[in-house]
Protein backbone atom coordinates (compact mmCIF):
# COMPACT_ATOMS: atom_id res chain seq x y z
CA UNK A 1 114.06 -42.56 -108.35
CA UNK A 2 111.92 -45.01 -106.71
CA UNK A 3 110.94 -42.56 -103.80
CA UNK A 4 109.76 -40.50 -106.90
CA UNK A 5 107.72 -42.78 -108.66
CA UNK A 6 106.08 -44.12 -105.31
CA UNK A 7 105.11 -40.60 -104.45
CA UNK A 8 103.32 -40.14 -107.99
CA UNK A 9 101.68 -43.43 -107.76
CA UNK A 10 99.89 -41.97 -104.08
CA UNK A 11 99.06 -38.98 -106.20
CA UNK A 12 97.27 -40.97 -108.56
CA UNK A 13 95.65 -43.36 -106.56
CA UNK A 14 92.42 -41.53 -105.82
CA UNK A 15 92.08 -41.55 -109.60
CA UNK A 16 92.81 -45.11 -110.20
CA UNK A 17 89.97 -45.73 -107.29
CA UNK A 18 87.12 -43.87 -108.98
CA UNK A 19 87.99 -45.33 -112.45
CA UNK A 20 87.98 -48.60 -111.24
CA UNK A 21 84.42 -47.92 -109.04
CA UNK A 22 83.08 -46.36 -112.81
CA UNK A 23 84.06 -49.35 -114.86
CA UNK A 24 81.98 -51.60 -112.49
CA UNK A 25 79.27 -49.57 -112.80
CA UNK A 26 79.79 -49.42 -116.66
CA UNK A 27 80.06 -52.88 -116.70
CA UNK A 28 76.74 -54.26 -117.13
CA UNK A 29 76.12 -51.08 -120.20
CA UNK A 30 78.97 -52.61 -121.60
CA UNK A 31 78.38 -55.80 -121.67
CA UNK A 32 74.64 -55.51 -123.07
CA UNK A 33 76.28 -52.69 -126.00
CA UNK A 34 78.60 -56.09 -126.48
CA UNK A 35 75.63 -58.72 -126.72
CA UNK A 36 73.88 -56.46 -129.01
CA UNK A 37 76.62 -55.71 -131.32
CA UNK A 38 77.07 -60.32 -131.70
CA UNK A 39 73.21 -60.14 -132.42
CA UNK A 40 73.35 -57.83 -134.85
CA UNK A 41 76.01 -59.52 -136.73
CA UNK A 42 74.47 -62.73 -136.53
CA UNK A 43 71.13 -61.69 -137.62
CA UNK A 44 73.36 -59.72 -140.48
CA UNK A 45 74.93 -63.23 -141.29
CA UNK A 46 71.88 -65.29 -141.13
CA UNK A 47 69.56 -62.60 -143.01
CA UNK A 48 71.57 -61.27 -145.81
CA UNK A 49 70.10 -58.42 -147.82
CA UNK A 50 68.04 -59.26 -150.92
CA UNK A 51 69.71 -58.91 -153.81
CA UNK A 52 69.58 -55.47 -155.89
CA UNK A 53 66.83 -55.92 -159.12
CA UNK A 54 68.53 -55.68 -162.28
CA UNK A 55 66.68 -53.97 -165.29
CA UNK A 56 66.67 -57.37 -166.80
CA UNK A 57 64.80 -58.64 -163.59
CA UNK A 58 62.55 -56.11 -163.93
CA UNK A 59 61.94 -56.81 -167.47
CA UNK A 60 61.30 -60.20 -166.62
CA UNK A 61 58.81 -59.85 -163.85
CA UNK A 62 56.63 -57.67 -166.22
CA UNK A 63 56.58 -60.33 -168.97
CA UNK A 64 55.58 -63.11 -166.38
CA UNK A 65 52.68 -61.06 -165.25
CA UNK A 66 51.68 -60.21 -168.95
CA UNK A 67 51.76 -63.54 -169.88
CA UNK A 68 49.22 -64.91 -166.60
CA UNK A 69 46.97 -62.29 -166.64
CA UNK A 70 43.84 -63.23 -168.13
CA UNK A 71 42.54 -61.08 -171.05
CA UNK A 72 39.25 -59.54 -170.87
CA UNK A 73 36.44 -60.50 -172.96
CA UNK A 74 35.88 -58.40 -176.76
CA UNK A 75 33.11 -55.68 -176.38
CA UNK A 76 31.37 -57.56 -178.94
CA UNK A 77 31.26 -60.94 -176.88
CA UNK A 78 29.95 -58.89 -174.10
CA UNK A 79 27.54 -57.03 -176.54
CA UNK A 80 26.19 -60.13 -177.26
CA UNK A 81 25.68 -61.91 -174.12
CA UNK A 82 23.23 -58.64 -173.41
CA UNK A 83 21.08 -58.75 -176.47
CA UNK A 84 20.99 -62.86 -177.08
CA UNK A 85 18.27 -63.44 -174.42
CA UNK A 86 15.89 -60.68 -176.18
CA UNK A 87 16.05 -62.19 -179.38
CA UNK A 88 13.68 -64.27 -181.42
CA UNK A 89 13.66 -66.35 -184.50
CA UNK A 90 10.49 -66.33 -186.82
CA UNK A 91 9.70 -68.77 -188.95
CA UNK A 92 6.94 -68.05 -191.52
CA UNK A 93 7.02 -71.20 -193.67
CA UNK A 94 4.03 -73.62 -193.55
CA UNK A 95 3.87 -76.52 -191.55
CA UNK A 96 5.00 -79.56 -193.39
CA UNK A 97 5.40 -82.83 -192.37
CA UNK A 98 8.63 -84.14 -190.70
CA UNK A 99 11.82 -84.25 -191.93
CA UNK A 100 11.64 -81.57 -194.36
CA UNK A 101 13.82 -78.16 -193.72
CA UNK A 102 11.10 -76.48 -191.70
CA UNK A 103 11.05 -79.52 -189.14
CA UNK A 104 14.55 -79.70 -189.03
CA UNK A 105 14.69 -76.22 -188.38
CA UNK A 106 12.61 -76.75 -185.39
CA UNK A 107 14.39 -79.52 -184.03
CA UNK A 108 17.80 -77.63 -184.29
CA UNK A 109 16.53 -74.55 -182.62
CA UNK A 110 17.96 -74.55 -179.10
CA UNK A 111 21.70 -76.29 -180.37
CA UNK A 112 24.40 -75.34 -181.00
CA UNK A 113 23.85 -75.08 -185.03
CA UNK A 114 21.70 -75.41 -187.60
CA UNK A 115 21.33 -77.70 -190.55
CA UNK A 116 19.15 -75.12 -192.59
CA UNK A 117 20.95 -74.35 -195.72
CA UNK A 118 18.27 -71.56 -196.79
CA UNK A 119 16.90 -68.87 -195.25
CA UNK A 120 13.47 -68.11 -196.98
CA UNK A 121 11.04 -68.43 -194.31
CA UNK A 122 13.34 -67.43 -191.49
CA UNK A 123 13.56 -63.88 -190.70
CA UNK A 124 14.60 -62.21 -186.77
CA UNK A 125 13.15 -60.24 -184.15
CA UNK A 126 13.30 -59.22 -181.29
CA UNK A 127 11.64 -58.44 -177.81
CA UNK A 128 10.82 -54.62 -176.67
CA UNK A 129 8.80 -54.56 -173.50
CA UNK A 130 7.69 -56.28 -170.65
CA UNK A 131 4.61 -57.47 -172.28
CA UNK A 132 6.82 -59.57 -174.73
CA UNK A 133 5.80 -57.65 -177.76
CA UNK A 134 8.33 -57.92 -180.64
CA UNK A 135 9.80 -55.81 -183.55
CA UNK A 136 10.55 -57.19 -186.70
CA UNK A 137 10.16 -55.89 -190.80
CA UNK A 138 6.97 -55.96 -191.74
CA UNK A 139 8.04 -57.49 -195.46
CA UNK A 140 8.78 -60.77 -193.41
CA UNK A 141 5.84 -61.32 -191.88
CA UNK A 142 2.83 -59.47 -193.67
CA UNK A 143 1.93 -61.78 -196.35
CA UNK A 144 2.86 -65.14 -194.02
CA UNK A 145 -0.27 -67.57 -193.07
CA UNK A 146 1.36 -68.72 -190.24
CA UNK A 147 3.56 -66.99 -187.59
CA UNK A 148 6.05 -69.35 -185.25
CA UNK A 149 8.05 -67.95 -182.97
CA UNK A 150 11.03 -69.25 -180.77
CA UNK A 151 12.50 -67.91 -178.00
CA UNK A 152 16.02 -67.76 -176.88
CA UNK A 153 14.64 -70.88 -174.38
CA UNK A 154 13.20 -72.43 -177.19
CA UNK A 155 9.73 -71.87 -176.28
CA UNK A 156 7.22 -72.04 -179.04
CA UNK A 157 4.82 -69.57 -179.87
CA UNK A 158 2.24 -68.47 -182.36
CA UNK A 159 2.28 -64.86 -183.39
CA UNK A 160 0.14 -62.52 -184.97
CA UNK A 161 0.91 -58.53 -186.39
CA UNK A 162 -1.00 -56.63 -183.90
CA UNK A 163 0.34 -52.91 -185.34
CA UNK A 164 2.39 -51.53 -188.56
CA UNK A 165 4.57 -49.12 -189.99
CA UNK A 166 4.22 -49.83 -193.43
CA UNK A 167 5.90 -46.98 -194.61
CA UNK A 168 9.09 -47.99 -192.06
CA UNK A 169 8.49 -51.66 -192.87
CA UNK A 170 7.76 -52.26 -188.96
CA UNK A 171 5.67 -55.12 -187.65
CA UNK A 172 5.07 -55.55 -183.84
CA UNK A 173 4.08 -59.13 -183.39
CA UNK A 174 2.12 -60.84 -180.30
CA UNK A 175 2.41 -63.74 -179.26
CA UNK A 176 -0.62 -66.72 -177.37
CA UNK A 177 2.35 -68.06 -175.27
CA UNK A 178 5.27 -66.31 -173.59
CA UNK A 179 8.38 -67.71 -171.65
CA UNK A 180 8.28 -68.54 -167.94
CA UNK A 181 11.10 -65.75 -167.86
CA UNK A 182 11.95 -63.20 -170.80
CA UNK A 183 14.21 -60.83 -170.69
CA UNK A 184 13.34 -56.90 -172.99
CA UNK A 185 15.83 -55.78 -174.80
CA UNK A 186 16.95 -52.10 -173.55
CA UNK A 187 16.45 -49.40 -176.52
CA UNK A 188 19.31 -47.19 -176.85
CA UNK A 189 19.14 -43.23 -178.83
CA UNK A 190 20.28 -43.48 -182.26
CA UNK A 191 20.46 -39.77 -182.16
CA UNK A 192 23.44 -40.35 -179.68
CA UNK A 193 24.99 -42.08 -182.30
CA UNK A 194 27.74 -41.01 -184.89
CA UNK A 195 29.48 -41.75 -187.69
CA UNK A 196 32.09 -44.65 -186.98
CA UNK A 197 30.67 -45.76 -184.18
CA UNK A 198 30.26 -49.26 -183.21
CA UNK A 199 27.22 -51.04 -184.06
CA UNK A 200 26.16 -55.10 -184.38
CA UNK A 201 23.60 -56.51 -186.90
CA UNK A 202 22.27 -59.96 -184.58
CA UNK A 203 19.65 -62.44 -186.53
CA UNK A 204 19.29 -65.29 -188.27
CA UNK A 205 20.94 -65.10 -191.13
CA UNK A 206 20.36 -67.68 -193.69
CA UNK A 207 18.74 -69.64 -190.76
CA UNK A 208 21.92 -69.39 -189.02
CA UNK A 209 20.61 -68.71 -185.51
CA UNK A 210 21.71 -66.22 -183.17
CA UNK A 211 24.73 -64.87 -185.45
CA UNK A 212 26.36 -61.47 -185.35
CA UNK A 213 28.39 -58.89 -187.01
CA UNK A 214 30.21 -56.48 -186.33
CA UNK A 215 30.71 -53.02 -188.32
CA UNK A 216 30.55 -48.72 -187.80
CA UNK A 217 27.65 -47.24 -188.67
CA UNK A 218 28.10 -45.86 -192.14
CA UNK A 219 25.84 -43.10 -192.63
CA UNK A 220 22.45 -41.52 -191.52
CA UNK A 221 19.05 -40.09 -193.45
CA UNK A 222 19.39 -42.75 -196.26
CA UNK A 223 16.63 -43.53 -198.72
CA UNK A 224 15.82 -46.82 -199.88
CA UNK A 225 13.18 -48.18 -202.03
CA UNK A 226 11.42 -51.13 -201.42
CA UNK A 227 10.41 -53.54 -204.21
CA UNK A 228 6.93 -52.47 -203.46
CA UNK A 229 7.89 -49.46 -204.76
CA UNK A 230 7.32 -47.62 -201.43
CA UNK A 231 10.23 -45.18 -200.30
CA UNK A 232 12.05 -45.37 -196.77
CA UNK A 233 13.50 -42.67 -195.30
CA UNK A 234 15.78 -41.29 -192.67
CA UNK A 235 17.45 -45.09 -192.19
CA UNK A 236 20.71 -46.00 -190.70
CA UNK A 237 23.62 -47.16 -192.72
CA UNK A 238 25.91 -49.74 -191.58
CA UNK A 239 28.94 -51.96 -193.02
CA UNK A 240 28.54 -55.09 -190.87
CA UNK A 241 27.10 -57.77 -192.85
CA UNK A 242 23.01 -57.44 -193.58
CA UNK A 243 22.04 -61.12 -195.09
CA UNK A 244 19.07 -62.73 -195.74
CA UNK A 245 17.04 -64.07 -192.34
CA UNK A 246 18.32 -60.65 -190.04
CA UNK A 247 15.89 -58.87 -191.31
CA UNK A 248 13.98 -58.03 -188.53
CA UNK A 249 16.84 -57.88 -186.15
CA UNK A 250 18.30 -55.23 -183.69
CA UNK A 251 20.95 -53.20 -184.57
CA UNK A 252 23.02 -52.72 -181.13
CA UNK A 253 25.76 -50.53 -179.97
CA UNK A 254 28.47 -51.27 -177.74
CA UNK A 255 26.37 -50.34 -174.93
CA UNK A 256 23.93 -53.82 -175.85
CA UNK A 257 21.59 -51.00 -176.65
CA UNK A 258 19.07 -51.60 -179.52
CA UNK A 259 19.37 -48.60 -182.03
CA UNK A 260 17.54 -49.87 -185.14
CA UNK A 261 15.79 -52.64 -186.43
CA UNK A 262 17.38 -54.05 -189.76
CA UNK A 263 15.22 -53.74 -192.55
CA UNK A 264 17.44 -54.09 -195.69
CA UNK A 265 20.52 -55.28 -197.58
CA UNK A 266 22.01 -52.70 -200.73
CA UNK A 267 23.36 -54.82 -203.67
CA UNK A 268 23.34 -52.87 -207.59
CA UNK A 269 23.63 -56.53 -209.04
CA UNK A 270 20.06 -57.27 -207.27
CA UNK A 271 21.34 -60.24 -205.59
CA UNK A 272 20.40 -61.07 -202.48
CA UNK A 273 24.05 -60.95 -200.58
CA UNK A 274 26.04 -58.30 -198.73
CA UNK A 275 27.82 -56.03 -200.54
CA UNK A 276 28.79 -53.68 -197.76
CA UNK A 277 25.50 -51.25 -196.96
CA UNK A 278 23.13 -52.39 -194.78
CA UNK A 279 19.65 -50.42 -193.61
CA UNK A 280 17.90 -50.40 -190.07
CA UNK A 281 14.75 -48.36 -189.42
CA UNK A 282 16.10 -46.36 -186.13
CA UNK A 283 14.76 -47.16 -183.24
CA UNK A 284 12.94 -44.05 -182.37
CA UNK A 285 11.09 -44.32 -185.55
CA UNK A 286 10.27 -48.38 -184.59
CA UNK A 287 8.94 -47.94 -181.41
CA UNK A 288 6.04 -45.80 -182.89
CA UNK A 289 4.56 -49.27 -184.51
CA UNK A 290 3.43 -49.93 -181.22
CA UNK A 291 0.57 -47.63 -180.95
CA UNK A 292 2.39 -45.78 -177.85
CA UNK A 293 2.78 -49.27 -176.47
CA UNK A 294 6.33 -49.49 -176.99
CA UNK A 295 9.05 -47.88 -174.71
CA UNK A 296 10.53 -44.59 -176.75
């Protein structure tokens, strides 16, 4: 028996040789495979996975942003940072001495508020060209002895009606002294316009200065009577509120664009306050007061 099991151990010696001559060859494969396999666990052990979102995470993460982000501004804040520099206040009352309403008007001009409690006197415009020639209604102005006007830097001016549209109730007013910088308002197409869409009324109401509101236009082609008796035509209708002191002042769309010049409040009682229909002479029809001066 042990004869036999010698013999088979010669027979498989040649085998046992080679094996042994391949694992020390293999060796050094081996032991890197080895190294690699520690690594990876102990990167897997030091690095765990993140954990999986749950919809409630997910939930969460969109509120947090919502809450940080910052909103951006109203399209009417935006309207009005566009048409503010272009517009005027003018002040038709006489010259008193000071501390009456017209002086204190004056002095209030460039704050933040005024202290006027009536409007008579105080109407808007605003400015149309590089020349600094201003549109306003021609009832505000026509019959004054005196023209002021005060820019949105509170320069000081005297004006004077250099063209009309009497039948528009359109006044383009010059002024001796213009600001070191000025900025023309940019006339937009009323004819682009439609029912519903967005428009601004900016002025002075009431002496208020640089107010706005906000409203659709209403309507187009309306007729409206003047208490002259004369008859204006083809005007724009709008809801936002039309007071005392914006006459004179642009009607805007979204685009800061002016699209009419206001020219007159609707009220059956016959008192002066907004009932809800406002009239602006469209722009295309405004320009014309300019003698082809004025940018169409």
């Amino acid at each position: 028996m042990t004869s036999f099991i010698a013999s088979k151990l010669e027979q498989w010696q040649p085998y046992i040789v080679t094996l042994r001559k391949q694992m020390r060859r293999a060796r050094p494969f081996l032991s890197g495979a080895l190294g690699a396999l520690v690594m990876l666990v102990l990167y897997s052990l030091l690095n765990p996975p993140p954990p999986q979102l749950t919809p409630r995470d997910i939930e969460n993460t969109v509120y947090q942003a919502m809450a940080s982000a910052t909103p951006r501004p109203a399209v009417a804040s935006l309207v009005y940072q566009v048409i503010r520099p272009s517009l005027v206040v003018i002040d038709t009352t006489l010259n008193a001495g000071p501390g009456d309403q017209t002086a204190s008007f004056k002095h209030d001009l460039t704050g933040d508020s005024f202290h006027l409690t009536q409007g008579e006197g105080v109407s808007s415009g605003v400015i149309v060209n590089d020349s600094g020639m201003i549109l306003t209604s021609l009832h505000a102005v026509e019959t004054a002895p005196d023209i002021q006007v005060y820019f949105s830097d509170g320069t000081q001016a005297t004006a004077e009606i250099v063209s009309t549209l009497s039948d528009d109730d359109v006044a383009v007013l010059q002024t001796d002294v213009l600001p070191a910088e000025f900025v023309p308002a940019v006339l937009g197409n009323p004819n682009a316009m439609r029912i519903g869409d967005d428009a601004y009324v900016v002025g002075h109401p009431f002496g208020l200065q640089g107010s706005m509101s906000a409203g659709v236009i209403s309507g187009f082609g309306r007729t409206y009577q003047l208490p002259s008796g004369k008859t204006m035509q083809d005007l724009i209708q709008v809801d936002a509120a039309t007071n005392p002191g914006a006459s004179g002042g642009p009607l805007v769309n979204r685009a800061g664009q002016v699209i009419g010049i206001v020219t007159a409040l609707l009220n059956p009682t016959g008192q002066e306050v907004f009932v809800g229909v406002g009239f602006a002479v469209p722009i295309t029809t405004a320009a014309g007061g300019g003698g082809g001066q004025l940018p169409r």
